[in-house]
PDB file of N, CA and C in Angstrom:
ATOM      1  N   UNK A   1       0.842  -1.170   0.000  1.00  0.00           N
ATOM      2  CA  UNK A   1       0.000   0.000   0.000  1.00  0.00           C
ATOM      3  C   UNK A   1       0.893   1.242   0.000  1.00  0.00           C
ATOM      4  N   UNK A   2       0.592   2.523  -0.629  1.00  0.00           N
ATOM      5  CA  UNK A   2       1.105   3.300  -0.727  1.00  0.00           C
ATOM      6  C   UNK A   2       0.846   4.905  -0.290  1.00  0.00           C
ATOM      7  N   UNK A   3       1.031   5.753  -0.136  1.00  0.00           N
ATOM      8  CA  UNK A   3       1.534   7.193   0.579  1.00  0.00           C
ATOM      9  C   UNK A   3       0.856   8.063  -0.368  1.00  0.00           C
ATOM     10  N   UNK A   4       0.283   8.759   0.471  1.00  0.00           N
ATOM     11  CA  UNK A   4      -0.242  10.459  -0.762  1.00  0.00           C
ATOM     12  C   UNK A   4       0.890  10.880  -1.203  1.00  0.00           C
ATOM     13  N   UNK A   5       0.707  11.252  -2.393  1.00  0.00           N
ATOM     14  CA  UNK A   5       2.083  12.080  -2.977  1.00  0.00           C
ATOM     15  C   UNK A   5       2.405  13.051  -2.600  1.00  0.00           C
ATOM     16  N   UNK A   6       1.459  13.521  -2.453  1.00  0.00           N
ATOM     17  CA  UNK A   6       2.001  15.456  -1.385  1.00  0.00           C
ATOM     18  C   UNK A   6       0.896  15.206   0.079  1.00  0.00           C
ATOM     19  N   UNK A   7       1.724  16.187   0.571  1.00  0.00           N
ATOM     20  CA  UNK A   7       1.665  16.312   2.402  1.00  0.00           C
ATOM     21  C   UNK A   7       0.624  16.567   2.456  1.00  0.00           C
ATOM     22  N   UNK A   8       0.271  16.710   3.498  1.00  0.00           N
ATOM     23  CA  UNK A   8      -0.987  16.711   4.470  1.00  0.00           C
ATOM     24  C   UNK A   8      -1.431  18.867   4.344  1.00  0.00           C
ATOM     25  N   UNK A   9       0.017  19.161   5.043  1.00  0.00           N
ATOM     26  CA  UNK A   9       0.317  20.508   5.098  1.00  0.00           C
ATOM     27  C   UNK A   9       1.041  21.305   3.688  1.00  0.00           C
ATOM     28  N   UNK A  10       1.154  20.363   2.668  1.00  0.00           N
ATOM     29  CA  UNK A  10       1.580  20.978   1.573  1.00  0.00           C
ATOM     30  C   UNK A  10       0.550  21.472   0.940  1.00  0.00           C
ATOM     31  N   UNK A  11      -0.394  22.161   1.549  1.00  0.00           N
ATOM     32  CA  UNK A  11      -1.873  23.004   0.890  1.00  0.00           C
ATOM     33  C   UNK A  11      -1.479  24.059  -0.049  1.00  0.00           C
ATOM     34  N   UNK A  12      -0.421  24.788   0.871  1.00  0.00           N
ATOM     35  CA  UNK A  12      -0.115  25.669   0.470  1.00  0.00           C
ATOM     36  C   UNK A  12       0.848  26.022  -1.149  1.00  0.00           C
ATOM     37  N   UNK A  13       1.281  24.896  -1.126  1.00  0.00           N
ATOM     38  CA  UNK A  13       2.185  25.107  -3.026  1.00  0.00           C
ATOM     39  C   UNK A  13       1.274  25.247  -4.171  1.00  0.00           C
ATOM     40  N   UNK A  14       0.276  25.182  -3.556  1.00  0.00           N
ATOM     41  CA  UNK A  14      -0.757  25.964  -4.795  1.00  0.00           C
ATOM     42  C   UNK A  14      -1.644  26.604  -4.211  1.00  0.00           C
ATOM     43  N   UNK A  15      -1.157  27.985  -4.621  1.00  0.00           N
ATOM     44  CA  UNK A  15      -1.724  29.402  -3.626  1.00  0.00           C
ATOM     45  C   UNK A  15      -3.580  29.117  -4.437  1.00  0.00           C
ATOM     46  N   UNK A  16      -3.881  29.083  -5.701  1.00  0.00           N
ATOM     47  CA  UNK A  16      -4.856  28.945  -6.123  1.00  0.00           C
ATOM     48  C   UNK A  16      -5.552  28.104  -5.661  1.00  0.00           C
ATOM     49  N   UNK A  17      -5.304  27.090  -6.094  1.00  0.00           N
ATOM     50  CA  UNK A  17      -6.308  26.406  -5.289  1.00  0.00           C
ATOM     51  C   UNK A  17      -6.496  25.789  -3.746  1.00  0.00           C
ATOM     52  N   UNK A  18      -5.325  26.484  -2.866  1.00  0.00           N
ATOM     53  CA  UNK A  18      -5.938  26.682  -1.469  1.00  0.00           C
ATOM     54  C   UNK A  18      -6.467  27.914  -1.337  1.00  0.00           C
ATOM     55  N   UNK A  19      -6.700  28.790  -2.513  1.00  0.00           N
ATOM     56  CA  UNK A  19      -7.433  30.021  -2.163  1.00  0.00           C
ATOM     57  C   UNK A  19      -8.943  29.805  -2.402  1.00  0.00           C
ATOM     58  N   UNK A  20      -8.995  29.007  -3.592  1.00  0.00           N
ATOM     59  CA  UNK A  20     -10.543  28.750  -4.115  1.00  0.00           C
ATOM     60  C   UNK A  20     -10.990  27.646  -2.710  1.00  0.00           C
ATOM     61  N   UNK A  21     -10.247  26.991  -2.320  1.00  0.00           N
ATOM     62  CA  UNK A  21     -10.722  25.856  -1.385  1.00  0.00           C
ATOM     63  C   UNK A  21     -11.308  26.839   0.138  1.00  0.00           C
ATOM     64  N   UNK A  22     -10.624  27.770   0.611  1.00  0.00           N
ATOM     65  CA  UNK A  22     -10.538  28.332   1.780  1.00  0.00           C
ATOM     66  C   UNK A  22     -12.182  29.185   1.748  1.00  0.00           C
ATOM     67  N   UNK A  23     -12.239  29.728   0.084  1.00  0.00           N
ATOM     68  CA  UNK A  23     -13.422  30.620   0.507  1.00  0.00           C
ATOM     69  C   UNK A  23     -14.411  29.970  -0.276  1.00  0.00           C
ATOM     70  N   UNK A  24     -14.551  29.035  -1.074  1.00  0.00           N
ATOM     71  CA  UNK A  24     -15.702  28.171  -1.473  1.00  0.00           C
ATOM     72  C   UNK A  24     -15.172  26.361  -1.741  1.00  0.00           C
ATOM     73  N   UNK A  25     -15.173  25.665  -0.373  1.00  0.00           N
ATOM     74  CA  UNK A  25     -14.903  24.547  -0.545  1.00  0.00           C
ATOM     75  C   UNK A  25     -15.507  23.524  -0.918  1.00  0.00           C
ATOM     76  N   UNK A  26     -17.147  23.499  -0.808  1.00  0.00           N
ATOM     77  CA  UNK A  26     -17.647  23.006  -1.662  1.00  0.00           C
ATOM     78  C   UNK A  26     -17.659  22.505  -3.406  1.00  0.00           C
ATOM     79  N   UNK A  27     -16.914  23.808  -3.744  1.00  0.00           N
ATOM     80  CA  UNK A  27     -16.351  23.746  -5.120  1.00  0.00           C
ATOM     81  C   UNK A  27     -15.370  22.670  -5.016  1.00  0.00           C
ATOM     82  N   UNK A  28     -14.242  22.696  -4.390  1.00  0.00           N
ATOM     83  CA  UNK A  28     -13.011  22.171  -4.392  1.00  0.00           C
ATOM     84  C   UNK A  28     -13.651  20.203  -4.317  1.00  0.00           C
ATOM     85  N   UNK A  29     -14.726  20.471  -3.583  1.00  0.00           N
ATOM     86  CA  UNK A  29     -15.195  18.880  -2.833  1.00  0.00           C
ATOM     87  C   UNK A  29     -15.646  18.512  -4.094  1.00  0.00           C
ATOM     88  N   UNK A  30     -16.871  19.220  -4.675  1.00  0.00           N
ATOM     89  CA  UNK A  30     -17.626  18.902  -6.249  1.00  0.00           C
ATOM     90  C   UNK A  30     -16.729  18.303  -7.106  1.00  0.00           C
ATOM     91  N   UNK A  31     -15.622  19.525  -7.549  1.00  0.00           N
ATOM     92  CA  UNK A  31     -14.413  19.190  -8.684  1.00  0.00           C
ATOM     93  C   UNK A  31     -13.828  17.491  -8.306  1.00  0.00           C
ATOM     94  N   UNK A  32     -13.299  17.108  -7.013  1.00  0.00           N
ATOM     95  CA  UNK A  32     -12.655  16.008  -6.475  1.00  0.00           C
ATOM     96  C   UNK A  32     -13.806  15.222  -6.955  1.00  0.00           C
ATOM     97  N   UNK A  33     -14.732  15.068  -6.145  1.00  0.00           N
ATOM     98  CA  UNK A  33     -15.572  13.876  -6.397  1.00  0.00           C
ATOM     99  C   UNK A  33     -15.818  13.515  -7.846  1.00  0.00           C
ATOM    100  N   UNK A  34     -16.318  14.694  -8.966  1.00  0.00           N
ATOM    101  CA  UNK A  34     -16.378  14.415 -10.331  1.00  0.00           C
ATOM    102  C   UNK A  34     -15.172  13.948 -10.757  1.00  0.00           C
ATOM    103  N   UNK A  35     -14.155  14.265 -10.537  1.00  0.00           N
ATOM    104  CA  UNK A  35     -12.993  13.686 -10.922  1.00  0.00           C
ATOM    105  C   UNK A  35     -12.464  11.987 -11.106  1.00  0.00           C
ATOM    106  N   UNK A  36     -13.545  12.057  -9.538  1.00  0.00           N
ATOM    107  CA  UNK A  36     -13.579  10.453  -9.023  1.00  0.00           C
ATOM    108  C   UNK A  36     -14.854   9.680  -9.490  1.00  0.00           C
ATOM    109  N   UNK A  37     -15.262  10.097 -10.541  1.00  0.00           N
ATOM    110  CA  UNK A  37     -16.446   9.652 -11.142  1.00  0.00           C
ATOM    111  C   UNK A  37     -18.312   9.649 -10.116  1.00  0.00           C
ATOM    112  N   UNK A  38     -17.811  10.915  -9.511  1.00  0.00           N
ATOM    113  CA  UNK A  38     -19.192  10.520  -8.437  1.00  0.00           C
ATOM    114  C   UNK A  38     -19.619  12.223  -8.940  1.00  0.00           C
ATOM    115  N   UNK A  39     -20.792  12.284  -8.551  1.00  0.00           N
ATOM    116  CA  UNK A  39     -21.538  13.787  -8.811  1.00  0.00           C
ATOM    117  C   UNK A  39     -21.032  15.310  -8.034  1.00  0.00           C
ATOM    118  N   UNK A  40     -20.747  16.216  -9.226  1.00  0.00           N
ATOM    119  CA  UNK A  40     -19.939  17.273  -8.755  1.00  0.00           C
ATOM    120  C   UNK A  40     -21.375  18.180  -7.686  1.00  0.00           C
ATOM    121  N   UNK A  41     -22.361  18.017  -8.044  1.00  0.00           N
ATOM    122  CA  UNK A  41     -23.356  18.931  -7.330  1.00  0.00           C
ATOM    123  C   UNK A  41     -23.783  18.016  -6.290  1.00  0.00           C
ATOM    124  N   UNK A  42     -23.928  16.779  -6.390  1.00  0.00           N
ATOM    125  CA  UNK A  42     -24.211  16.312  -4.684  1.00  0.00           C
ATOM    126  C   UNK A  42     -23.267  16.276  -4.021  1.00  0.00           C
ATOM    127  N   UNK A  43     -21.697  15.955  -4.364  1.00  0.00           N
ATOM    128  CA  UNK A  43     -21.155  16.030  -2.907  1.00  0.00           C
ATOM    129  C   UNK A  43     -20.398  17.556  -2.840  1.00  0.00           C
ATOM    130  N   UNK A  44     -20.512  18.309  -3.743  1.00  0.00           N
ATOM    131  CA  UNK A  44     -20.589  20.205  -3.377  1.00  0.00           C
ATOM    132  C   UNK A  44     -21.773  20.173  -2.762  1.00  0.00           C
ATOM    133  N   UNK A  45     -22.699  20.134  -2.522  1.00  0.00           N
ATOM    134  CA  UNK A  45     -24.028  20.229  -1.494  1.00  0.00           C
ATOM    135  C   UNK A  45     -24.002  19.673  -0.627  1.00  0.00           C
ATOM    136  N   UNK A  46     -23.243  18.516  -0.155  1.00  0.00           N
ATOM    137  CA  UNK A  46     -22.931  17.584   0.696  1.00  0.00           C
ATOM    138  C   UNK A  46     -22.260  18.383   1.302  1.00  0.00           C
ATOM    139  N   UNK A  47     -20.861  18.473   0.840  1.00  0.00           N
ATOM    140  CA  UNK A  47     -20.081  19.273   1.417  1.00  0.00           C
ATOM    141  C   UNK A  47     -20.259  20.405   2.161  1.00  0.00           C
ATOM    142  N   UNK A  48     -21.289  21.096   1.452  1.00  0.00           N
ATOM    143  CA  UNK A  48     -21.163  22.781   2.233  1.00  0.00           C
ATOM    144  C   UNK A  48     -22.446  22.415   3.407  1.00  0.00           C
ATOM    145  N   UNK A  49     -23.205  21.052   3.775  1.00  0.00           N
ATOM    146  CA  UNK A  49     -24.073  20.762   5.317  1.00  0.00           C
ATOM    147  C   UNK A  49     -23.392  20.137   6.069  1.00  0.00           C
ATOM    148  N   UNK A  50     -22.203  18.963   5.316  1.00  0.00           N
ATOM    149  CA  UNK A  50     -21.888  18.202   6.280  1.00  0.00           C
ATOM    150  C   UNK A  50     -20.159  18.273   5.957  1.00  0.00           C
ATOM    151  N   UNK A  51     -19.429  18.838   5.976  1.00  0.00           N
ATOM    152  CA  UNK A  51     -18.217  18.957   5.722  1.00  0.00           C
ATOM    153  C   UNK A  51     -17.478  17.682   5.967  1.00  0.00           C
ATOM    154  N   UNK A  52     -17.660  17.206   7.250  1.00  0.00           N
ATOM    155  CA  UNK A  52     -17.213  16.496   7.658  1.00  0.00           C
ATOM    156  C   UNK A  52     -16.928  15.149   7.133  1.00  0.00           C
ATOM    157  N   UNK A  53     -18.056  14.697   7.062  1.00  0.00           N
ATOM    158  CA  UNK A  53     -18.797  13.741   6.205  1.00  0.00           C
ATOM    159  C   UNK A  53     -18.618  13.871   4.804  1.00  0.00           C
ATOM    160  N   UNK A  54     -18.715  14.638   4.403  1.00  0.00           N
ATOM    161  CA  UNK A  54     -18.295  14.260   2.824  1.00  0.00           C
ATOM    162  C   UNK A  54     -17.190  14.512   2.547  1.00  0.00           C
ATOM    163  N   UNK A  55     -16.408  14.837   3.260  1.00  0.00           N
ATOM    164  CA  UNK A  55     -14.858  15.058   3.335  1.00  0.00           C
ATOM    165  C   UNK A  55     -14.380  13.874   3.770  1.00  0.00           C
ATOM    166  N   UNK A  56     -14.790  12.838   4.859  1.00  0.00           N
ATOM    167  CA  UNK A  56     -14.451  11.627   4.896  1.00  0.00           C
ATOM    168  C   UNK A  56     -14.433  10.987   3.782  1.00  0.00           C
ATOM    169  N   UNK A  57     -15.798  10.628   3.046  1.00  0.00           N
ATOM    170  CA  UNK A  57     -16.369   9.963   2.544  1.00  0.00           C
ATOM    171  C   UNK A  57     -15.077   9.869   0.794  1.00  0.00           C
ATOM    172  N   UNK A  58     -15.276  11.516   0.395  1.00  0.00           N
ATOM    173  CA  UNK A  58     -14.187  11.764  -0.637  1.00  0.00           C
ATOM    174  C   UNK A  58     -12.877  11.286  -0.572  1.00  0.00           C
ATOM    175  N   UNK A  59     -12.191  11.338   0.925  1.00  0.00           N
ATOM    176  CA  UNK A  59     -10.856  10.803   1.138  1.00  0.00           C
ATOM    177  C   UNK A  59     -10.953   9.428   1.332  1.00  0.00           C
ATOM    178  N   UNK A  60     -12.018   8.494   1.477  1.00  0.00           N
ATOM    179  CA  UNK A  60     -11.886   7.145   1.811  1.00  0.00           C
ATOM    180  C   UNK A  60     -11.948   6.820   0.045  1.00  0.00           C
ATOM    181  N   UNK A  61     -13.005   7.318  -0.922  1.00  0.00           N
ATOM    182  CA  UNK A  61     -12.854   7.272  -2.484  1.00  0.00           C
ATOM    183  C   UNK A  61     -11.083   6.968  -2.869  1.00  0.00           C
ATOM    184  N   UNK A  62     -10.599   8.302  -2.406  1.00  0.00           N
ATOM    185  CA  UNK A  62      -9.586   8.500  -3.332  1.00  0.00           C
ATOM    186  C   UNK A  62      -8.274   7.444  -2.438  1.00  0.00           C
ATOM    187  N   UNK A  63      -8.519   6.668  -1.465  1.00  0.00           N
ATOM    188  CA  UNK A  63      -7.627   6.051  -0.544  1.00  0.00           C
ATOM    189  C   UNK A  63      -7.531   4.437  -1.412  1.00  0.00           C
ATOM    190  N   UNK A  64      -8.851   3.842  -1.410  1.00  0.00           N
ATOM    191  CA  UNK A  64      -9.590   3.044  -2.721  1.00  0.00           C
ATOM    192  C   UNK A  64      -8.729   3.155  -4.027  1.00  0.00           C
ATOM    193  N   UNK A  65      -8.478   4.250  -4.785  1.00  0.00           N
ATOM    194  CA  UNK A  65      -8.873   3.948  -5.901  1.00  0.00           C
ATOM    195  C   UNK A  65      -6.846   3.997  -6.256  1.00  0.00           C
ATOM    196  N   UNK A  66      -6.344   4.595  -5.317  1.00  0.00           N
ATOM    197  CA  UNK A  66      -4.622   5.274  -4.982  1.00  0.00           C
ATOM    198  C   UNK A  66      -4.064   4.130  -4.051  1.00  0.00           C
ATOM    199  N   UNK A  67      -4.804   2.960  -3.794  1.00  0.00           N
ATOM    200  CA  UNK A  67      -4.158   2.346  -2.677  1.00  0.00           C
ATOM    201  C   UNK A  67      -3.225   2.491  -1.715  1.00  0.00           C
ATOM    202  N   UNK A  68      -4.018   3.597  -1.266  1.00  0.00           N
ATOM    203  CA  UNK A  68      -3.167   4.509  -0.085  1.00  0.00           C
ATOM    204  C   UNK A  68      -3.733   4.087   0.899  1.00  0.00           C
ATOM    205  N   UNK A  69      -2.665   3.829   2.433  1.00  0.00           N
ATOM    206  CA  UNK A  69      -3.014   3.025   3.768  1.00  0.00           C
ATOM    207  C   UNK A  69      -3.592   4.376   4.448  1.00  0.00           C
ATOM    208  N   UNK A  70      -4.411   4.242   5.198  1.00  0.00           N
ATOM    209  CA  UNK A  70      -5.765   4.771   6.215  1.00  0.00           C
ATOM    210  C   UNK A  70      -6.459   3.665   6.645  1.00  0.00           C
ATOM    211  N   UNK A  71      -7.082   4.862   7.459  1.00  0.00           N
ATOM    212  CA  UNK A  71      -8.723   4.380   7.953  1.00  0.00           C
ATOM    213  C   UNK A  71      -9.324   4.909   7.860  1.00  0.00           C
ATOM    214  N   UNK A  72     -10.977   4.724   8.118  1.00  0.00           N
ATOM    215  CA  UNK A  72     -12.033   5.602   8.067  1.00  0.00           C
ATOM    216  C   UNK A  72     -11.498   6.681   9.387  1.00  0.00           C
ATOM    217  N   UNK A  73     -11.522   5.913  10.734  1.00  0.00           N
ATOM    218  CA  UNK A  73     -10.833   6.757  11.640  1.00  0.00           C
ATOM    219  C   UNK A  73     -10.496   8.159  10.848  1.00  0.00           C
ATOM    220  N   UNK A  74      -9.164   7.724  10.716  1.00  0.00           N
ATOM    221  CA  UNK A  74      -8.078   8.759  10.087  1.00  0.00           C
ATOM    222  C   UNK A  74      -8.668   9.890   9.680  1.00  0.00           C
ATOM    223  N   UNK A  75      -9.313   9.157   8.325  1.00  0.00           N
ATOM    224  CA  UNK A  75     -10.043  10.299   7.593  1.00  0.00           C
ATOM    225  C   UNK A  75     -11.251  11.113   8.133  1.00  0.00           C
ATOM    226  N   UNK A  76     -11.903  10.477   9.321  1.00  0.00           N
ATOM    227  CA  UNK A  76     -12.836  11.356   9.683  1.00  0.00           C
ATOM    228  C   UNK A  76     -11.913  12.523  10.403  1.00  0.00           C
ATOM    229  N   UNK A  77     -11.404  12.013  10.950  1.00  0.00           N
ATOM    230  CA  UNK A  77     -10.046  13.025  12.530  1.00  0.00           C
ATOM    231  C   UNK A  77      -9.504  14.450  11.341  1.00  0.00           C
ATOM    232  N   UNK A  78      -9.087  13.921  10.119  1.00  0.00           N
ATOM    233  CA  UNK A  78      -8.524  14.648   9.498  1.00  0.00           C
ATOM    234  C   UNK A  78      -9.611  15.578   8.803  1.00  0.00           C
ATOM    235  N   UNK A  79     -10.636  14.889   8.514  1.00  0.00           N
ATOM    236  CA  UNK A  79     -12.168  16.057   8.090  1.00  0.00           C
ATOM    237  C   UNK A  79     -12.445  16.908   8.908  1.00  0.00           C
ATOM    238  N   UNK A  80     -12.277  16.420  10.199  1.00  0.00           N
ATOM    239  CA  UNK A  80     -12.817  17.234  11.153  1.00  0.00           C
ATOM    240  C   UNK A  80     -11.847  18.268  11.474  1.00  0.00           C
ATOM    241  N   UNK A  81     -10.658  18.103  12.031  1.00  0.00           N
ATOM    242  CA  UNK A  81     -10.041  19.128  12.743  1.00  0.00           C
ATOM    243  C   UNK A  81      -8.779  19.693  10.782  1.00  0.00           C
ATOM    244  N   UNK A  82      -8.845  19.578  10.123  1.00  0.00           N
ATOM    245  CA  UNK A  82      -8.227  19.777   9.136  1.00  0.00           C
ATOM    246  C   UNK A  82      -8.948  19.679   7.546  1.00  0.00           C
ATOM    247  N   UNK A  83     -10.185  19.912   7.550  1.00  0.00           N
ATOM    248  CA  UNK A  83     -10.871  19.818   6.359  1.00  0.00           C
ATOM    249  C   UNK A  83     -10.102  20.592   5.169  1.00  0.00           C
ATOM    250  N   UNK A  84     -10.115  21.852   5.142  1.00  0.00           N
ATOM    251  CA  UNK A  84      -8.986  22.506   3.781  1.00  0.00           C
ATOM    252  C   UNK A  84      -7.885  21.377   3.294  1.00  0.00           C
ATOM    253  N   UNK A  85      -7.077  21.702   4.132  1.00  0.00           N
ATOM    254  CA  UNK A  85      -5.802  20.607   4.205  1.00  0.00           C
ATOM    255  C   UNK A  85      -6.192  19.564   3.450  1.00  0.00           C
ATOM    256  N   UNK A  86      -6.696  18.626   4.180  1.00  0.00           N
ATOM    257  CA  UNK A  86      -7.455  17.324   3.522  1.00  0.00           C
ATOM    258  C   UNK A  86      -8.024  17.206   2.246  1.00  0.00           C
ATOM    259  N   UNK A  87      -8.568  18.600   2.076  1.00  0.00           N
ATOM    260  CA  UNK A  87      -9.661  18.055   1.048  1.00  0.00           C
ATOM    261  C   UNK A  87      -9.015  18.556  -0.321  1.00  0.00           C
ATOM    262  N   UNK A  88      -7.518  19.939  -0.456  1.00  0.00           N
ATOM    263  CA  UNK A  88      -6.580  19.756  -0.823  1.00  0.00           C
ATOM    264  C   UNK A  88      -5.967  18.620  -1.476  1.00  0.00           C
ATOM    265  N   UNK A  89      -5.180  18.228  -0.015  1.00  0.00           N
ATOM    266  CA  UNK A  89      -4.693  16.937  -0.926  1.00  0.00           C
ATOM    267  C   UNK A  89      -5.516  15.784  -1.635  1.00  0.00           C
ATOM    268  N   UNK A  90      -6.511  15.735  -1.348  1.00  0.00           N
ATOM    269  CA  UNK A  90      -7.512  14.679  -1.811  1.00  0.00           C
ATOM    270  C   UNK A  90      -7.606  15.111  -3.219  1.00  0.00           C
ATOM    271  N   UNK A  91      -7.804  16.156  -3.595  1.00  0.00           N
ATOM    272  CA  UNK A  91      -7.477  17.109  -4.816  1.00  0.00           C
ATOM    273  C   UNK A  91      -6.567  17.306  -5.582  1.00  0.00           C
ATOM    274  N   UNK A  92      -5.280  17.071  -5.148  1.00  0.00           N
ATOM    275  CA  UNK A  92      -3.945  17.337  -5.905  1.00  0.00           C
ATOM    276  C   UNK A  92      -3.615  15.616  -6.283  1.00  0.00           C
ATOM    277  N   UNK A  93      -4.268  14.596  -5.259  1.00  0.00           N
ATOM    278  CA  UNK A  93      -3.445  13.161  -5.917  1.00  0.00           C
ATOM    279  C   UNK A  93      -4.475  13.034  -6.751  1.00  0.00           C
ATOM    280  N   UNK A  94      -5.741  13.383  -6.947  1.00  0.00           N
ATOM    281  CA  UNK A  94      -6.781  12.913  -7.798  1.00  0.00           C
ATOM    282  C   UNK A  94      -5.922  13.234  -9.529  1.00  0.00           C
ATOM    283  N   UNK A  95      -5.707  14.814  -9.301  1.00  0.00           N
ATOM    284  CA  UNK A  95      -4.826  15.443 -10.258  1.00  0.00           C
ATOM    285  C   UNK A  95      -3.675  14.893 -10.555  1.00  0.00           C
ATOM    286  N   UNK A  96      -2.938  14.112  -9.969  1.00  0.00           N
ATOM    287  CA  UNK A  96      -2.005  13.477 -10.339  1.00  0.00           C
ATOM    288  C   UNK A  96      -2.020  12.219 -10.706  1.00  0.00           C
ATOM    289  N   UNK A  97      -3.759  11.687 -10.565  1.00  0.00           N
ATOM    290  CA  UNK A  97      -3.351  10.314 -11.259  1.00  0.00           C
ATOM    291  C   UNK A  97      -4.348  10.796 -12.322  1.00  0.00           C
ATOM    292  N   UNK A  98      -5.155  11.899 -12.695  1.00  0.00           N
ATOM    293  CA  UNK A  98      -5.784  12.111 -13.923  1.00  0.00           C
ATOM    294  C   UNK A  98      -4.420  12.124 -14.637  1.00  0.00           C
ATOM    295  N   UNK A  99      -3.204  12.830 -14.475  1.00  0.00           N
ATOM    296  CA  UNK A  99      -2.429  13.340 -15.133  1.00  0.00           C
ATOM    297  C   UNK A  99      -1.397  11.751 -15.777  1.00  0.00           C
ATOM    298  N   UNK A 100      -1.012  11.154 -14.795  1.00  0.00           N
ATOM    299  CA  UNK A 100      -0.747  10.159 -14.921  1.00  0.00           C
ATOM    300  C   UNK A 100      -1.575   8.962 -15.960  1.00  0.00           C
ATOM    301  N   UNK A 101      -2.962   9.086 -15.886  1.00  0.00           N
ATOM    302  CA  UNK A 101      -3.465   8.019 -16.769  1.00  0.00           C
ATOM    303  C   UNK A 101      -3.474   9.065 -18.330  1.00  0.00           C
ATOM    304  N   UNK A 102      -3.402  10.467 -18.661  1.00  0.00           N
ATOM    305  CA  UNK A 102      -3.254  11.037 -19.926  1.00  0.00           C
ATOM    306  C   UNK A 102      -1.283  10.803 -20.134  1.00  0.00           C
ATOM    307  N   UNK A 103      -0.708  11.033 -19.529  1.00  0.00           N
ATOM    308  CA  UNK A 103       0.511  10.394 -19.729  1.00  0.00           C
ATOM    309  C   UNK A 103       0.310   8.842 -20.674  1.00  0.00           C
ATOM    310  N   UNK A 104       0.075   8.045 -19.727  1.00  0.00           N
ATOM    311  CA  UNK A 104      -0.087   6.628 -20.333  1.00  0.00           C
ATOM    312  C   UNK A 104      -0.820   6.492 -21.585  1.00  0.00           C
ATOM    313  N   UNK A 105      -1.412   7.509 -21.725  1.00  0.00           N
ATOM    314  CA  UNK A 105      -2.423   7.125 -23.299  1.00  0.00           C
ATOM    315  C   UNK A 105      -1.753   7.648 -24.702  1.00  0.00           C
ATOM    316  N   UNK A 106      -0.668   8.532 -24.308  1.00  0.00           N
ATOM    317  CA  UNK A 106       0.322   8.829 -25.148  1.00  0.00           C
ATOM    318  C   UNK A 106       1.056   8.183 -26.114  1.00  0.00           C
TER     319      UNK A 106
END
Protein backbone atom coordinates (compact mmCIF):
# COMPACT_ATOMS: atom_id res chain seq x y z
CA UNK A 1 0.00 0.00 0.00
CA UNK A 2 1.10 3.30 -0.73
CA UNK A 3 1.53 7.19 0.58
CA UNK A 4 -0.24 10.46 -0.76
CA UNK A 5 2.08 12.08 -2.98
CA UNK A 6 2.00 15.46 -1.39
CA UNK A 7 1.67 16.31 2.40
CA UNK A 8 -0.99 16.71 4.47
CA UNK A 9 0.32 20.51 5.10
CA UNK A 10 1.58 20.98 1.57
CA UNK A 11 -1.87 23.00 0.89
CA UNK A 12 -0.12 25.67 0.47
CA UNK A 13 2.18 25.11 -3.03
CA UNK A 14 -0.76 25.96 -4.79
CA UNK A 15 -1.72 29.40 -3.63
CA UNK A 16 -4.86 28.94 -6.12
CA UNK A 17 -6.31 26.41 -5.29
CA UNK A 18 -5.94 26.68 -1.47
CA UNK A 19 -7.43 30.02 -2.16
CA UNK A 20 -10.54 28.75 -4.12
CA UNK A 21 -10.72 25.86 -1.39
CA UNK A 22 -10.54 28.33 1.78
CA UNK A 23 -13.42 30.62 0.51
CA UNK A 24 -15.70 28.17 -1.47
CA UNK A 25 -14.90 24.55 -0.55
CA UNK A 26 -17.65 23.01 -1.66
CA UNK A 27 -16.35 23.75 -5.12
CA UNK A 28 -13.01 22.17 -4.39
CA UNK A 29 -15.19 18.88 -2.83
CA UNK A 30 -17.63 18.90 -6.25
CA UNK A 31 -14.41 19.19 -8.68
CA UNK A 32 -12.66 16.01 -6.47
CA UNK A 33 -15.57 13.88 -6.40
CA UNK A 34 -16.38 14.42 -10.33
CA UNK A 35 -12.99 13.69 -10.92
CA UNK A 36 -13.58 10.45 -9.02
CA UNK A 37 -16.45 9.65 -11.14
CA UNK A 38 -19.19 10.52 -8.44
CA UNK A 39 -21.54 13.79 -8.81
CA UNK A 40 -19.94 17.27 -8.75
CA UNK A 41 -23.36 18.93 -7.33
CA UNK A 42 -24.21 16.31 -4.68
CA UNK A 43 -21.16 16.03 -2.91
CA UNK A 44 -20.59 20.21 -3.38
CA UNK A 45 -24.03 20.23 -1.49
CA UNK A 46 -22.93 17.58 0.70
CA UNK A 47 -20.08 19.27 1.42
CA UNK A 48 -21.16 22.78 2.23
CA UNK A 49 -24.07 20.76 5.32
CA UNK A 50 -21.89 18.20 6.28
CA UNK A 51 -18.22 18.96 5.72
CA UNK A 52 -17.21 16.50 7.66
CA UNK A 53 -18.80 13.74 6.20
CA UNK A 54 -18.30 14.26 2.82
CA UNK A 55 -14.86 15.06 3.33
CA UNK A 56 -14.45 11.63 4.90
CA UNK A 57 -16.37 9.96 2.54
CA UNK A 58 -14.19 11.76 -0.64
CA UNK A 59 -10.86 10.80 1.14
CA UNK A 60 -11.89 7.14 1.81
CA UNK A 61 -12.85 7.27 -2.48
CA UNK A 62 -9.59 8.50 -3.33
CA UNK A 63 -7.63 6.05 -0.54
CA UNK A 64 -9.59 3.04 -2.72
CA UNK A 65 -8.87 3.95 -5.90
CA UNK A 66 -4.62 5.27 -4.98
CA UNK A 67 -4.16 2.35 -2.68
CA UNK A 68 -3.17 4.51 -0.09
CA UNK A 69 -3.01 3.02 3.77
CA UNK A 70 -5.76 4.77 6.22
CA UNK A 71 -8.72 4.38 7.95
CA UNK A 72 -12.03 5.60 8.07
CA UNK A 73 -10.83 6.76 11.64
CA UNK A 74 -8.08 8.76 10.09
CA UNK A 75 -10.04 10.30 7.59
CA UNK A 76 -12.84 11.36 9.68
CA UNK A 77 -10.05 13.03 12.53
CA UNK A 78 -8.52 14.65 9.50
CA UNK A 79 -12.17 16.06 8.09
CA UNK A 80 -12.82 17.23 11.15
CA UNK A 81 -10.04 19.13 12.74
CA UNK A 82 -8.23 19.78 9.14
CA UNK A 83 -10.87 19.82 6.36
CA UNK A 84 -8.99 22.51 3.78
CA UNK A 85 -5.80 20.61 4.21
CA UNK A 86 -7.46 17.32 3.52
CA UNK A 87 -9.66 18.06 1.05
CA UNK A 88 -6.58 19.76 -0.82
CA UNK A 89 -4.69 16.94 -0.93
CA UNK A 90 -7.51 14.68 -1.81
CA UNK A 91 -7.48 17.11 -4.82
CA UNK A 92 -3.94 17.34 -5.91
CA UNK A 93 -3.45 13.16 -5.92
CA UNK A 94 -6.78 12.91 -7.80
CA UNK A 95 -4.83 15.44 -10.26
CA UNK A 96 -2.01 13.48 -10.34
CA UNK A 97 -3.35 10.31 -11.26
CA UNK A 98 -5.78 12.11 -13.92
CA UNK A 99 -2.43 13.34 -15.13
CA UNK A 100 -0.75 10.16 -14.92
CA UNK A 101 -3.46 8.02 -16.77
CA UNK A 102 -3.25 11.04 -19.93
CA UNK A 103 0.51 10.39 -19.73
CA UNK A 104 -0.09 6.63 -20.33
CA UNK A 105 -2.42 7.12 -23.30
CA UNK A 106 0.32 8.83 -25.15
Amino acid sequence: MGEYANPLFGCFEDPALCIITFIIPCYTAGKTAESLGESCLLYGILYLFTECIAGCIIRGKVREIKNIDGTMFKDFVLSLFCPWCALIQDHREVDNTKYDQSIARV
